[in-house]
PDB file of N, CA and C in Angstrom:
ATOM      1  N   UNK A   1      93.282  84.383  80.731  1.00  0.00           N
ATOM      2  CA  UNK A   1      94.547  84.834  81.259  1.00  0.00           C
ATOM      3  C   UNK A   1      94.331  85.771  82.445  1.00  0.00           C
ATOM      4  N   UNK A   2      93.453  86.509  82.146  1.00  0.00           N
ATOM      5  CA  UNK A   2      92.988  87.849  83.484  1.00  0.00           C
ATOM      6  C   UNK A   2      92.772  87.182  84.459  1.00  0.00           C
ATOM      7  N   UNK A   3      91.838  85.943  84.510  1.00  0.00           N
ATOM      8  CA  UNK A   3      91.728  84.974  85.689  1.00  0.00           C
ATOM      9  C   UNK A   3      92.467  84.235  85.996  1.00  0.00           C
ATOM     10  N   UNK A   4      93.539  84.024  85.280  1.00  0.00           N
ATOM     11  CA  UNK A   4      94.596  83.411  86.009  1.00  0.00           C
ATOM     12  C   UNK A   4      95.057  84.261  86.954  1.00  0.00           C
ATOM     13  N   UNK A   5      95.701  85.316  86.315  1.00  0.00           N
ATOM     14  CA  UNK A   5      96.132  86.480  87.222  1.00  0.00           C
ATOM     15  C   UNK A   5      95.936  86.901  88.579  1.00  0.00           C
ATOM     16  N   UNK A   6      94.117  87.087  88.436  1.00  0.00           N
ATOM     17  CA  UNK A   6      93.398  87.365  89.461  1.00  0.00           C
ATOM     18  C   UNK A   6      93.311  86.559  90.451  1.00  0.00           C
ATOM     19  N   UNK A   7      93.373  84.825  89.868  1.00  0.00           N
ATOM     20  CA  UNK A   7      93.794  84.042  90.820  1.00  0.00           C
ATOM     21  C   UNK A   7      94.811  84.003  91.602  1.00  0.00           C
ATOM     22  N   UNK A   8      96.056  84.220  90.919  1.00  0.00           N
ATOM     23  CA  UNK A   8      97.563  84.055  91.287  1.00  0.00           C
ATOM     24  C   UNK A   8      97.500  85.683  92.247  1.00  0.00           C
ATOM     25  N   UNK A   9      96.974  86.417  92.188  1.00  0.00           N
ATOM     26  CA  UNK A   9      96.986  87.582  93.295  1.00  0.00           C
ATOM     27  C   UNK A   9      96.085  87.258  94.901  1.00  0.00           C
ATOM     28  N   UNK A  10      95.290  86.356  94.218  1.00  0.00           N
ATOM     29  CA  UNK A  10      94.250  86.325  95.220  1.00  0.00           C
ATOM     30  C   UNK A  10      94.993  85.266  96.163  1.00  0.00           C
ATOM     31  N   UNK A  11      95.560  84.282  95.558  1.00  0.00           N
ATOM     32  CA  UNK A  11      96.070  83.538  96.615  1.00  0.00           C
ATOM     33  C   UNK A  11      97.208  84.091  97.247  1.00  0.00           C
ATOM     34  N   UNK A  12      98.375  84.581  96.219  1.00  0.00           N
ATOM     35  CA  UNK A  12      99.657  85.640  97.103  1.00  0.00           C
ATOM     36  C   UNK A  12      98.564  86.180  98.133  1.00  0.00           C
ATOM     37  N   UNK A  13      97.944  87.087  98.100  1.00  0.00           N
ATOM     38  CA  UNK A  13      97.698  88.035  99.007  1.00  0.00           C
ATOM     39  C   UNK A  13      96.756  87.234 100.639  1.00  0.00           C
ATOM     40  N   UNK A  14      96.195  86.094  99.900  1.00  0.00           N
ATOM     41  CA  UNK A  14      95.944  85.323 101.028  1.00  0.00           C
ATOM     42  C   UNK A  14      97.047  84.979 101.898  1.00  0.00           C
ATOM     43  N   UNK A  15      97.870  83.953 101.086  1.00  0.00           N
ATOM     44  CA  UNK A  15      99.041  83.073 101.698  1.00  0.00           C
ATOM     45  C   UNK A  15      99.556  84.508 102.713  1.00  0.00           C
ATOM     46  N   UNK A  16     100.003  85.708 102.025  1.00  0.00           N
ATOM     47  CA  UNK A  16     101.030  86.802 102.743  1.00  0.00           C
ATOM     48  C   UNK A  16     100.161  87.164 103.776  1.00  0.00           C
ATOM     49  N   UNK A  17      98.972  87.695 103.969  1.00  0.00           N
ATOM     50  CA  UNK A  17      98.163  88.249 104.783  1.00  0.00           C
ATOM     51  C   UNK A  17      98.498  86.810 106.297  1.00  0.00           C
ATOM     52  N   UNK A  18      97.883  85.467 105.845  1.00  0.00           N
ATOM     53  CA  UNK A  18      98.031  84.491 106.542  1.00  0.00           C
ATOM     54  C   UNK A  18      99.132  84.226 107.826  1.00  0.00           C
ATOM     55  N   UNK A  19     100.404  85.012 107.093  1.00  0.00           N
ATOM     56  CA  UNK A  19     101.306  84.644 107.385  1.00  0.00           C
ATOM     57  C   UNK A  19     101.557  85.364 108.631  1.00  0.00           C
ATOM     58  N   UNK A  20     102.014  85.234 109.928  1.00  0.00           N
ATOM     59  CA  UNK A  20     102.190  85.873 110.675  1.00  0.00           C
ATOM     60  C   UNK A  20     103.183  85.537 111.925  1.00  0.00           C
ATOM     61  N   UNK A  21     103.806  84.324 111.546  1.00  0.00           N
ATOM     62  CA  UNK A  21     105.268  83.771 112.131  1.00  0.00           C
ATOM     63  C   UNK A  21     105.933  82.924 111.372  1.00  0.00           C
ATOM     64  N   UNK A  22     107.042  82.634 111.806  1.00  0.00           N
ATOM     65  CA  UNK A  22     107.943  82.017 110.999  1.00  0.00           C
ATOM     66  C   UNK A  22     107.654  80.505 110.242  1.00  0.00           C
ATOM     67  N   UNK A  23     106.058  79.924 110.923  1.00  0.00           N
ATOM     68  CA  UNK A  23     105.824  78.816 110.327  1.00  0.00           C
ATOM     69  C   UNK A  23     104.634  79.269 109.784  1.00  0.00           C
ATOM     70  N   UNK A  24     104.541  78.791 108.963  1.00  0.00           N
ATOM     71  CA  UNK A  24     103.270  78.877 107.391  1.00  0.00           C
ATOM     72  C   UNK A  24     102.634  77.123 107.745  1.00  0.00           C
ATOM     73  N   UNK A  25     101.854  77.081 108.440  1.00  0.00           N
ATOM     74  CA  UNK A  25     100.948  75.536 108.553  1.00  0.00           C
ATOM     75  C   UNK A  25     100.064  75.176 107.307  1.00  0.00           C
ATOM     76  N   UNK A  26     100.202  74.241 106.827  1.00  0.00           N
ATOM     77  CA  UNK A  26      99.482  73.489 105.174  1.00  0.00           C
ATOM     78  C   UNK A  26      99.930  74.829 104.058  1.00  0.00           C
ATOM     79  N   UNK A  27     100.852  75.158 103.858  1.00  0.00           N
ATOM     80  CA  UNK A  27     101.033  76.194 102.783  1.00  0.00           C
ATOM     81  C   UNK A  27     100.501  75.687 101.735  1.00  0.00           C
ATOM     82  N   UNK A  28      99.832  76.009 100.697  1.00  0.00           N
ATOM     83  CA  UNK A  28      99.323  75.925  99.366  1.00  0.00           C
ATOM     84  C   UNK A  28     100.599  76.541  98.221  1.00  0.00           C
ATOM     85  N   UNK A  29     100.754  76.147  97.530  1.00  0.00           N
ATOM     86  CA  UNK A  29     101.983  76.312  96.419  1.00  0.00           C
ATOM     87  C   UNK A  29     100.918  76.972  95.888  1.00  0.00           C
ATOM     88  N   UNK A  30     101.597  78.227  95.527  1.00  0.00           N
ATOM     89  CA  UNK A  30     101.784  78.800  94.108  1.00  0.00           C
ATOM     90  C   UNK A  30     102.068  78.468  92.979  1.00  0.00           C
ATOM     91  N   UNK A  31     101.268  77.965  92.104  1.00  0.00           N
ATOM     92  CA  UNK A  31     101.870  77.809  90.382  1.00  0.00           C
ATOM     93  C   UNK A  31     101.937  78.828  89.958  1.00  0.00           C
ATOM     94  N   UNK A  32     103.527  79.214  89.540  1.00  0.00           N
ATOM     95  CA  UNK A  32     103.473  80.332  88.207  1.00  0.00           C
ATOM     96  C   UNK A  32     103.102  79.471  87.293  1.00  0.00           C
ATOM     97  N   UNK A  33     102.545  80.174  86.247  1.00  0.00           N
ATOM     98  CA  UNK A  33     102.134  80.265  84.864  1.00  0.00           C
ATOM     99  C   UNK A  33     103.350  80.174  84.019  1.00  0.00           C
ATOM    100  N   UNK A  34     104.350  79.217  83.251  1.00  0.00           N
ATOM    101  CA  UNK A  34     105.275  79.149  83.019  1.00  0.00           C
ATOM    102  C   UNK A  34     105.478  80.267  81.658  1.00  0.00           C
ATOM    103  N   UNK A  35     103.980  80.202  80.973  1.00  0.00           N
ATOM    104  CA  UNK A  35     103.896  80.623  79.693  1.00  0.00           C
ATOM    105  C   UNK A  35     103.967  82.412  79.907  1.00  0.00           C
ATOM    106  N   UNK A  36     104.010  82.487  81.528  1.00  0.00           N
ATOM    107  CA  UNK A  36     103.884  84.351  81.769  1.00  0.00           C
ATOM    108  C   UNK A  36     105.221  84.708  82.296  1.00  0.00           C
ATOM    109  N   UNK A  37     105.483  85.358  82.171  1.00  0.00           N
ATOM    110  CA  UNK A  37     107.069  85.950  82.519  1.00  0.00           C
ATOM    111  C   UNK A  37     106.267  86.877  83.723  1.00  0.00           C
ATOM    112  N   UNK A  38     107.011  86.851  84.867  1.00  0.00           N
ATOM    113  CA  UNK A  38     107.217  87.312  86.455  1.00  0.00           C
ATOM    114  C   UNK A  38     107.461  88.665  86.262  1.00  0.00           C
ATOM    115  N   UNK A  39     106.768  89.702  86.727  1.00  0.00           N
ATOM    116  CA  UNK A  39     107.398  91.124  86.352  1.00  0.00           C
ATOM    117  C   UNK A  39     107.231  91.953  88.239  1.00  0.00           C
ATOM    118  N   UNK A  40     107.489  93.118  87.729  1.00  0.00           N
ATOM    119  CA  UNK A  40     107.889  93.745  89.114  1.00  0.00           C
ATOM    120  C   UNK A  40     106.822  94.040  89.827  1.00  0.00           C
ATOM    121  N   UNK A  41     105.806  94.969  88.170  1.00  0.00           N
ATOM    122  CA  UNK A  41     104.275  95.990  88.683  1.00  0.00           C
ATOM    123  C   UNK A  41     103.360  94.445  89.167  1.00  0.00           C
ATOM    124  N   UNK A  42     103.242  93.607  88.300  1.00  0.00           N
ATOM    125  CA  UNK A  42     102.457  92.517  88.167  1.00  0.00           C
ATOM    126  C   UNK A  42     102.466  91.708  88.813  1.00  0.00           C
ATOM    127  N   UNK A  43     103.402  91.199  89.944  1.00  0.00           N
ATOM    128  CA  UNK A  43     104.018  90.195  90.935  1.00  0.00           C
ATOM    129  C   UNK A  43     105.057  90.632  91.463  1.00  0.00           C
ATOM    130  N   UNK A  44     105.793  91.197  92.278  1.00  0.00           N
ATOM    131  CA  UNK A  44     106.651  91.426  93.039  1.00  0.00           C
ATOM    132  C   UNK A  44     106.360  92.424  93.633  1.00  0.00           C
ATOM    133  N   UNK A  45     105.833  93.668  93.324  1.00  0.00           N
ATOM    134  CA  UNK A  45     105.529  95.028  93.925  1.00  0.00           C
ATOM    135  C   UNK A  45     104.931  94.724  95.224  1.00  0.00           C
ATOM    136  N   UNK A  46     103.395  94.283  95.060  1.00  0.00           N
ATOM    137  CA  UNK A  46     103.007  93.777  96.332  1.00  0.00           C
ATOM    138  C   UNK A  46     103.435  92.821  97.422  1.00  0.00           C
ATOM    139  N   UNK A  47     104.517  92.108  96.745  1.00  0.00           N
ATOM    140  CA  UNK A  47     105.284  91.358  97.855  1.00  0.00           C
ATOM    141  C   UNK A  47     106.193  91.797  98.534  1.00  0.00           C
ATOM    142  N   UNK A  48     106.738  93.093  98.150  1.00  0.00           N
ATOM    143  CA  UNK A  48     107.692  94.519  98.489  1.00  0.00           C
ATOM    144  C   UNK A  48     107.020  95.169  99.216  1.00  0.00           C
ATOM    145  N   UNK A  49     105.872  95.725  99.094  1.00  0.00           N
ATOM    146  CA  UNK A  49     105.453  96.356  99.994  1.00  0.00           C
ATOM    147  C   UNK A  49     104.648  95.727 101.245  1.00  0.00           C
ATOM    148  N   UNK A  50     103.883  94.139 101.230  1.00  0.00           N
ATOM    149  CA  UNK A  50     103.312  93.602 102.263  1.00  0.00           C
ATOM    150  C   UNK A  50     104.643  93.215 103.121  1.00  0.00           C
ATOM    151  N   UNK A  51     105.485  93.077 102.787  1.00  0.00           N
ATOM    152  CA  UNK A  51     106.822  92.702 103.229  1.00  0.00           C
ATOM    153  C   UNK A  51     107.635  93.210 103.988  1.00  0.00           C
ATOM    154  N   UNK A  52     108.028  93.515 103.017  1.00  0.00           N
ATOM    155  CA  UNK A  52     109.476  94.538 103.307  1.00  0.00           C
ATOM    156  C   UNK A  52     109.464  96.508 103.918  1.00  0.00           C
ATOM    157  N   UNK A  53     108.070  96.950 103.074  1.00  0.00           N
ATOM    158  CA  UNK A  53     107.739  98.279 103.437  1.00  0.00           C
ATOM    159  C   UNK A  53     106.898  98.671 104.836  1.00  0.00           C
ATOM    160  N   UNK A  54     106.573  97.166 104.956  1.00  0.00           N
ATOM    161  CA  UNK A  54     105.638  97.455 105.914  1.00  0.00           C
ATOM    162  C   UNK A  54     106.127  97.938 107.160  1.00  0.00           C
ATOM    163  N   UNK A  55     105.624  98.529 108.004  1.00  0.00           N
ATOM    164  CA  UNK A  55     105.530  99.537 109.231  1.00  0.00           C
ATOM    165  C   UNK A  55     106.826 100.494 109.071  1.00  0.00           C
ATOM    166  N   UNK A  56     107.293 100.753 107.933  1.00  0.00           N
ATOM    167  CA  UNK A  56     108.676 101.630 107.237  1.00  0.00           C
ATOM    168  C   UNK A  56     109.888 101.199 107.264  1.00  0.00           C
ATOM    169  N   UNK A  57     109.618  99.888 107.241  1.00  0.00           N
ATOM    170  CA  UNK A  57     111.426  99.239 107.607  1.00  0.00           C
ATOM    171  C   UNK A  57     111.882  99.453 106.639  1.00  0.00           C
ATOM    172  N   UNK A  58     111.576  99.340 104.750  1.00  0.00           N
ATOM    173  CA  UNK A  58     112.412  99.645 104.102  1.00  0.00           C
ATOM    174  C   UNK A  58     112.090 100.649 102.972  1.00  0.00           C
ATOM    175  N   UNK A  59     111.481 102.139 103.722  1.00  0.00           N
ATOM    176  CA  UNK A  59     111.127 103.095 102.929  1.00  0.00           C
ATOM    177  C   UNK A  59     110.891 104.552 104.198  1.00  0.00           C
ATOM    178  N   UNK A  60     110.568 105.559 103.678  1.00  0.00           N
ATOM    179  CA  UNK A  60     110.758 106.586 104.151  1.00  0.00           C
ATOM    180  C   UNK A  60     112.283 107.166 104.070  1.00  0.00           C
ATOM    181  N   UNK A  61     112.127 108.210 105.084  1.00  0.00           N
ATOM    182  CA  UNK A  61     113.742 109.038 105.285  1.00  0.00           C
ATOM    183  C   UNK A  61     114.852 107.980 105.954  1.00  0.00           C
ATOM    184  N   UNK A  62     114.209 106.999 107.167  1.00  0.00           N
ATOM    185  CA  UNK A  62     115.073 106.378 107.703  1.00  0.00           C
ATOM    186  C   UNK A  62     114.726 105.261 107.162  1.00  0.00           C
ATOM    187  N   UNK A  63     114.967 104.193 106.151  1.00  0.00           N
ATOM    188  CA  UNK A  63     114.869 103.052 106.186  1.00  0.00           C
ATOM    189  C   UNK A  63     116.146 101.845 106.509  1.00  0.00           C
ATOM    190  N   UNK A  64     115.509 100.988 107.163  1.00  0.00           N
ATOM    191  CA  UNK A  64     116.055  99.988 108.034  1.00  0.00           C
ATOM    192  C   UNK A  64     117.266  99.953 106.665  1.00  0.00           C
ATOM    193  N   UNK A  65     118.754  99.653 107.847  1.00  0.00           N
ATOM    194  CA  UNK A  65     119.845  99.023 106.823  1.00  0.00           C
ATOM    195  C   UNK A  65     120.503  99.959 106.039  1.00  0.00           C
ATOM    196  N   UNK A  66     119.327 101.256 106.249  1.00  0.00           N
ATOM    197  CA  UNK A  66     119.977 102.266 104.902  1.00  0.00           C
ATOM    198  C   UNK A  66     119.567 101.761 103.272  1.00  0.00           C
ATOM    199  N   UNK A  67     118.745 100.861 103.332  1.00  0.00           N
ATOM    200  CA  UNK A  67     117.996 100.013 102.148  1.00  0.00           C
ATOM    201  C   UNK A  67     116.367 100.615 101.996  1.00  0.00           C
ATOM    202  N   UNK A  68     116.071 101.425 100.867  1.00  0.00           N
ATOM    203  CA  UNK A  68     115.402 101.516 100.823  1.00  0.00           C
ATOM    204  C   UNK A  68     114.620 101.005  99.660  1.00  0.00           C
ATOM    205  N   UNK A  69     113.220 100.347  99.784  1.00  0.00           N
ATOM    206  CA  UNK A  69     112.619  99.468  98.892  1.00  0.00           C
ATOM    207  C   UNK A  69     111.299 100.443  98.252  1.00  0.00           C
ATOM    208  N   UNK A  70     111.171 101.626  97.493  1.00  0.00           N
ATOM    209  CA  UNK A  70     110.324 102.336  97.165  1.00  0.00           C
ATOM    210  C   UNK A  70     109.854 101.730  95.893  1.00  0.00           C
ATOM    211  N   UNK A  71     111.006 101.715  94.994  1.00  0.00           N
ATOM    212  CA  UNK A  71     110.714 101.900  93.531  1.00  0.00           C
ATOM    213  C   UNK A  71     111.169 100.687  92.838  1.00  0.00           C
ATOM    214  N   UNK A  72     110.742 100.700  91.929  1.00  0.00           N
ATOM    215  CA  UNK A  72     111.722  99.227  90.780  1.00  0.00           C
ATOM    216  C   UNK A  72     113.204  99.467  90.644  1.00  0.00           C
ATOM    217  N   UNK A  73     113.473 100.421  90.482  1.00  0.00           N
ATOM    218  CA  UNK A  73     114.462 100.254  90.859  1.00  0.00           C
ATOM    219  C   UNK A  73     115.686 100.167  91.431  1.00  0.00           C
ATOM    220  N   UNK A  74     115.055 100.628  93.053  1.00  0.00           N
ATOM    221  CA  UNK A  74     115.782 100.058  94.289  1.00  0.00           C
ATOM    222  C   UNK A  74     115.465  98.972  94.527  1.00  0.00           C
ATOM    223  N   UNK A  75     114.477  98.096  94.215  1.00  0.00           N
ATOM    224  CA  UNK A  75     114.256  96.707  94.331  1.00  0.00           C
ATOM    225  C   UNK A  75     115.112  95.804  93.444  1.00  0.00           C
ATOM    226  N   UNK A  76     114.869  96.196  92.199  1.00  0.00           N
ATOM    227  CA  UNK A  76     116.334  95.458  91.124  1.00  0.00           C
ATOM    228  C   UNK A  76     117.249  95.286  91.412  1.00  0.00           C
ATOM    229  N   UNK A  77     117.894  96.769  92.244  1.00  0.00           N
ATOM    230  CA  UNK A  77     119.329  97.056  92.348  1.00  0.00           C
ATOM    231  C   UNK A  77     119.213  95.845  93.949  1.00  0.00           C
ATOM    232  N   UNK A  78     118.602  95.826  95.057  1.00  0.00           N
ATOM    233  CA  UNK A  78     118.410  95.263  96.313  1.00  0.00           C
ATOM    234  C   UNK A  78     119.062  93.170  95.556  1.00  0.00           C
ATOM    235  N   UNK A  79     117.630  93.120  94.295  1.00  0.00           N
ATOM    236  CA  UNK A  79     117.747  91.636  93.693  1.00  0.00           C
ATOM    237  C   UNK A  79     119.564  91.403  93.219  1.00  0.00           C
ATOM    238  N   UNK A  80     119.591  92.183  92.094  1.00  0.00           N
ATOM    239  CA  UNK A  80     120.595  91.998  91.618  1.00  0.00           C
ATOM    240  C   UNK A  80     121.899  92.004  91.863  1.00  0.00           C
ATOM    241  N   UNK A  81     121.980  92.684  93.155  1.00  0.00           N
ATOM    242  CA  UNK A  81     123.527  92.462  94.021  1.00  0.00           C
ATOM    243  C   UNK A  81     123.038  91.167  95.287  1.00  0.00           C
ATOM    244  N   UNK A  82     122.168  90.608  95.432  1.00  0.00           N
ATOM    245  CA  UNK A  82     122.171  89.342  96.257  1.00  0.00           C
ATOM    246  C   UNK A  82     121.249  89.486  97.723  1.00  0.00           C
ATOM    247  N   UNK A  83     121.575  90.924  97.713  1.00  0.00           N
ATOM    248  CA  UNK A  83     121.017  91.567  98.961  1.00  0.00           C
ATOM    249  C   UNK A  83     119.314  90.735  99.297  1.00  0.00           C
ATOM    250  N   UNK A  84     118.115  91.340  98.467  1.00  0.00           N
ATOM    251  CA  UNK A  84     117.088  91.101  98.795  1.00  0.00           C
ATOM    252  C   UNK A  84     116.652  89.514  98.925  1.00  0.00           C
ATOM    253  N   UNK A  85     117.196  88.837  97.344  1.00  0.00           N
ATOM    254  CA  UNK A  85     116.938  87.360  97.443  1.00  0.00           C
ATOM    255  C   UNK A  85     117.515  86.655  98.370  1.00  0.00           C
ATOM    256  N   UNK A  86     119.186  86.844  98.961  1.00  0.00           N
ATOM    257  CA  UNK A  86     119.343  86.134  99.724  1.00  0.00           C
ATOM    258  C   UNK A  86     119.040  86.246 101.403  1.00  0.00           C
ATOM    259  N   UNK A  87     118.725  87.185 101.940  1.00  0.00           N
ATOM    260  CA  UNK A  87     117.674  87.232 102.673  1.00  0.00           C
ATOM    261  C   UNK A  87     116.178  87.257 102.849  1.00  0.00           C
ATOM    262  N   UNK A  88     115.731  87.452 102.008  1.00  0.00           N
ATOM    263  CA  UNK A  88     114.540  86.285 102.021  1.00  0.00           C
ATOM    264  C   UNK A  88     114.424  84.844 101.919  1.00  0.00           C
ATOM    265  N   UNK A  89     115.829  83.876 101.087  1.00  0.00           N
ATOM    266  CA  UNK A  89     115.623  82.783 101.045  1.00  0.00           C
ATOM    267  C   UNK A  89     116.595  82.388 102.598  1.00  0.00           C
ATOM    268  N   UNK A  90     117.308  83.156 103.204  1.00  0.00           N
ATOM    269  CA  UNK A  90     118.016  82.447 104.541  1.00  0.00           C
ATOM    270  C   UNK A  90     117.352  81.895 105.137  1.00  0.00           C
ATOM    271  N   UNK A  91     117.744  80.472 106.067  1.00  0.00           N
ATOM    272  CA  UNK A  91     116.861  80.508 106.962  1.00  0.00           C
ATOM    273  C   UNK A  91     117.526  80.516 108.422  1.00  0.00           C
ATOM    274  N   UNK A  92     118.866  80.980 108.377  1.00  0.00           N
ATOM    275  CA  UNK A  92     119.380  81.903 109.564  1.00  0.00           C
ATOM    276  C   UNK A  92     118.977  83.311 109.792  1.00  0.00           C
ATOM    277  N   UNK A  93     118.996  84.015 109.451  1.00  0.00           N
ATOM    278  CA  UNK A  93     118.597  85.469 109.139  1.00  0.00           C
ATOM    279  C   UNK A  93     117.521  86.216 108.122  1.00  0.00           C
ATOM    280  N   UNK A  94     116.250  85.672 108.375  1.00  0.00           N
ATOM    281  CA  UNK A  94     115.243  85.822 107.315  1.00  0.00           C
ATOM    282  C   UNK A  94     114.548  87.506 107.192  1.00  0.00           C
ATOM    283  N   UNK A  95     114.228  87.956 105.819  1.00  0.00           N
ATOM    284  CA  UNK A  95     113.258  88.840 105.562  1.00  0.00           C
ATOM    285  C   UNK A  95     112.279  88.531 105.410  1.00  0.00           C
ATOM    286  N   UNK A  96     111.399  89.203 105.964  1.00  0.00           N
ATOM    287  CA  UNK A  96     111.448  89.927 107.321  1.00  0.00           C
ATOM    288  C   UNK A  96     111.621  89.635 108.047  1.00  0.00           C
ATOM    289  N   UNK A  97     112.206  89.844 109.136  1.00  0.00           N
ATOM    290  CA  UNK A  97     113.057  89.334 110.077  1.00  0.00           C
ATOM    291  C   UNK A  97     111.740  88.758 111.753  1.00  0.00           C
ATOM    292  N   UNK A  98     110.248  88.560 111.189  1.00  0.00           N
ATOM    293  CA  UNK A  98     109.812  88.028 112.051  1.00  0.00           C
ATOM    294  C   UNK A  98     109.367  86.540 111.677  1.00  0.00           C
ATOM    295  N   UNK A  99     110.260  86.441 110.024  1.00  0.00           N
ATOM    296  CA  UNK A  99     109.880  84.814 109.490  1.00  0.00           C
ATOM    297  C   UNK A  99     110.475  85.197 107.993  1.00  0.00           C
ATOM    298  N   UNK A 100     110.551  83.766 108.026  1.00  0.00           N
ATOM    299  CA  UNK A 100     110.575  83.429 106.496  1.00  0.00           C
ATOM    300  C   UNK A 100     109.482  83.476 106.030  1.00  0.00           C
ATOM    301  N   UNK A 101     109.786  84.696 104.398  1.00  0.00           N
ATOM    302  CA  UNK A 101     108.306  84.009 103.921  1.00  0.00           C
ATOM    303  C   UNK A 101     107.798  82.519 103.077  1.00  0.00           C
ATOM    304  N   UNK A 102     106.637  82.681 103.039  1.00  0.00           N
ATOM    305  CA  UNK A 102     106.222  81.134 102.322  1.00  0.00           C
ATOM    306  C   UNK A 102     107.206  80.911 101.210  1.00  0.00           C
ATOM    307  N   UNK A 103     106.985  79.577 100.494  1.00  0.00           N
ATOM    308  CA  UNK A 103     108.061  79.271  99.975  1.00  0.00           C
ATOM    309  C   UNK A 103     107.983  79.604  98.513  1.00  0.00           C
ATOM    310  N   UNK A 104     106.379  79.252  98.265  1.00  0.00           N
ATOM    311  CA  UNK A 104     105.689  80.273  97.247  1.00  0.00           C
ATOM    312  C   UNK A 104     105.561  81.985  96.777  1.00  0.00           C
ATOM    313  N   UNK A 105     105.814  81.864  97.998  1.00  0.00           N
ATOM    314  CA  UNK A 105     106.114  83.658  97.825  1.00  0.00           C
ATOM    315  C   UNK A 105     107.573  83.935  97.060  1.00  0.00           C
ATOM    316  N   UNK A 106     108.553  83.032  97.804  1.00  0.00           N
ATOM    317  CA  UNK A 106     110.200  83.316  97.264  1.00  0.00           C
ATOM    318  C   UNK A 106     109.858  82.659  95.815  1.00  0.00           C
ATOM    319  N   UNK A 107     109.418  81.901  95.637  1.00  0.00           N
ATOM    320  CA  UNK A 107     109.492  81.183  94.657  1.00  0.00           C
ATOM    321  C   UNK A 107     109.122  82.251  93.243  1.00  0.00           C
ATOM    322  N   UNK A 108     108.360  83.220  93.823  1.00  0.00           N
ATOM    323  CA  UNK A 108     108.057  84.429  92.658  1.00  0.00           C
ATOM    324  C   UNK A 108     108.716  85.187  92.499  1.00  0.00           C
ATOM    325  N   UNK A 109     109.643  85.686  93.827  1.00  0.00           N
ATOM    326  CA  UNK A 109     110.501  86.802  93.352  1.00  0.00           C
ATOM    327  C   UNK A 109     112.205  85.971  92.685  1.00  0.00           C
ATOM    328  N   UNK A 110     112.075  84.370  93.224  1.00  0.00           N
ATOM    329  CA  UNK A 110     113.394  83.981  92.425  1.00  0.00           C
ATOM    330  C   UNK A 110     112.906  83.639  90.947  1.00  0.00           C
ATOM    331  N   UNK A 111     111.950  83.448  90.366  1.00  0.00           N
ATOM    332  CA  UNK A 111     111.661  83.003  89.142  1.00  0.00           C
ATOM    333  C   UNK A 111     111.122  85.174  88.470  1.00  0.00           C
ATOM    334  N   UNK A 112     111.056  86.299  89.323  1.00  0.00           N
ATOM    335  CA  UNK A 112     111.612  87.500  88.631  1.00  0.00           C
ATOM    336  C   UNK A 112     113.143  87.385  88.084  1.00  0.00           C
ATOM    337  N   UNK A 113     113.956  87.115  89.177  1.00  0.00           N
ATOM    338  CA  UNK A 113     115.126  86.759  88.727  1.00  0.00           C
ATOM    339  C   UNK A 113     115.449  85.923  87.111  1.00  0.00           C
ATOM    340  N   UNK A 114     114.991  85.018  87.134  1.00  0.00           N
ATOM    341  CA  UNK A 114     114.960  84.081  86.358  1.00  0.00           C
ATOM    342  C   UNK A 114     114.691  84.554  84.577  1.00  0.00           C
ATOM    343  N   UNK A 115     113.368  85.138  85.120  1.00  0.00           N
ATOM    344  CA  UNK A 115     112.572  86.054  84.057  1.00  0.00           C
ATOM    345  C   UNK A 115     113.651  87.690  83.249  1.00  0.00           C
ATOM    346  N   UNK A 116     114.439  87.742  84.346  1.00  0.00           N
ATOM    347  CA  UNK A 116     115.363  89.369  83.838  1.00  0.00           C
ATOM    348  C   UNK A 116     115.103  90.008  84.625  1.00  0.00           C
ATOM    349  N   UNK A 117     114.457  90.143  85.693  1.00  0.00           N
ATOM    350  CA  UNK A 117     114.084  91.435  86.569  1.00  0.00           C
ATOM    351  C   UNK A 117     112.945  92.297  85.449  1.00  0.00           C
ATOM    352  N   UNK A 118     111.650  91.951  84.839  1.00  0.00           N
ATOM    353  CA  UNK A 118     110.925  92.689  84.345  1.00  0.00           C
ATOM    354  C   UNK A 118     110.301  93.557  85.105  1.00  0.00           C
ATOM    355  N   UNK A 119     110.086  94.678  84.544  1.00  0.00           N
ATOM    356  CA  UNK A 119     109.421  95.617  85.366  1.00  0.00           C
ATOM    357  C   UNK A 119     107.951  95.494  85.351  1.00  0.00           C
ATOM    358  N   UNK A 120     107.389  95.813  83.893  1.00  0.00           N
ATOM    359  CA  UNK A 120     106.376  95.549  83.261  1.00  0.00           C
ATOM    360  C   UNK A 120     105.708  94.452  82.504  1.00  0.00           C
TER     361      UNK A 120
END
């Protein structure tokens, strides 16, 4: 199970690192693990912060929008009113706003959804 894990981080953090305009060339899918429930610390955190926190758009004193993405649960509250998921899945107006991310990437934070918004 640990190596699954370690796998499923190693490739997120590839695919996200990779990514650096709005097109993702040969993307590799992500399999979740159906038998693991999606949580915040465990899969989503780091996609919050390679993301969304990065260069302070959605953290510090001024964050972009007046949205700030620090904690679990400004991220819940961001998921659960429509805000975060449906700008990341637009593909008029994408988060981050220099691309959509991979499709694998959304695909983890909509199957958090799916899961309850776990934290842990």
């Amino acid at each position: 199970m640990k190596t699954l894990n370690l796998s499923l981080l190693l490739i997120l953090s590839i695919t996200i690192l990779s990514c650096s305009s709005s097109e993702v060339a040969n993307e590799d899918p992500v399999v979740i693990d159906p038998t693991q429930k999606v949580t915040y610390e465990k899969d989503v955190k780091n996609i919050v912060n390679n993301s969304c926190a990065v260069s302070g758009c959605h953290t510090g004193s001024s964050p972009a929008a007046g949205i700030s993405l620090n904690t679990y649960t400004q991220v819940r509250s961001q998921a659960e009113n429509g805000n975060l998921i449906g700008r990341i899945n637009s593909t008029s107006n994408p988060m981050p706003p220099t691309g959509q991310l991979p499709s694998a990437t959304r695909s983890i934070i909509d199957q958090w959804k799916a899961d309850g918004f776990l934290e842990n």
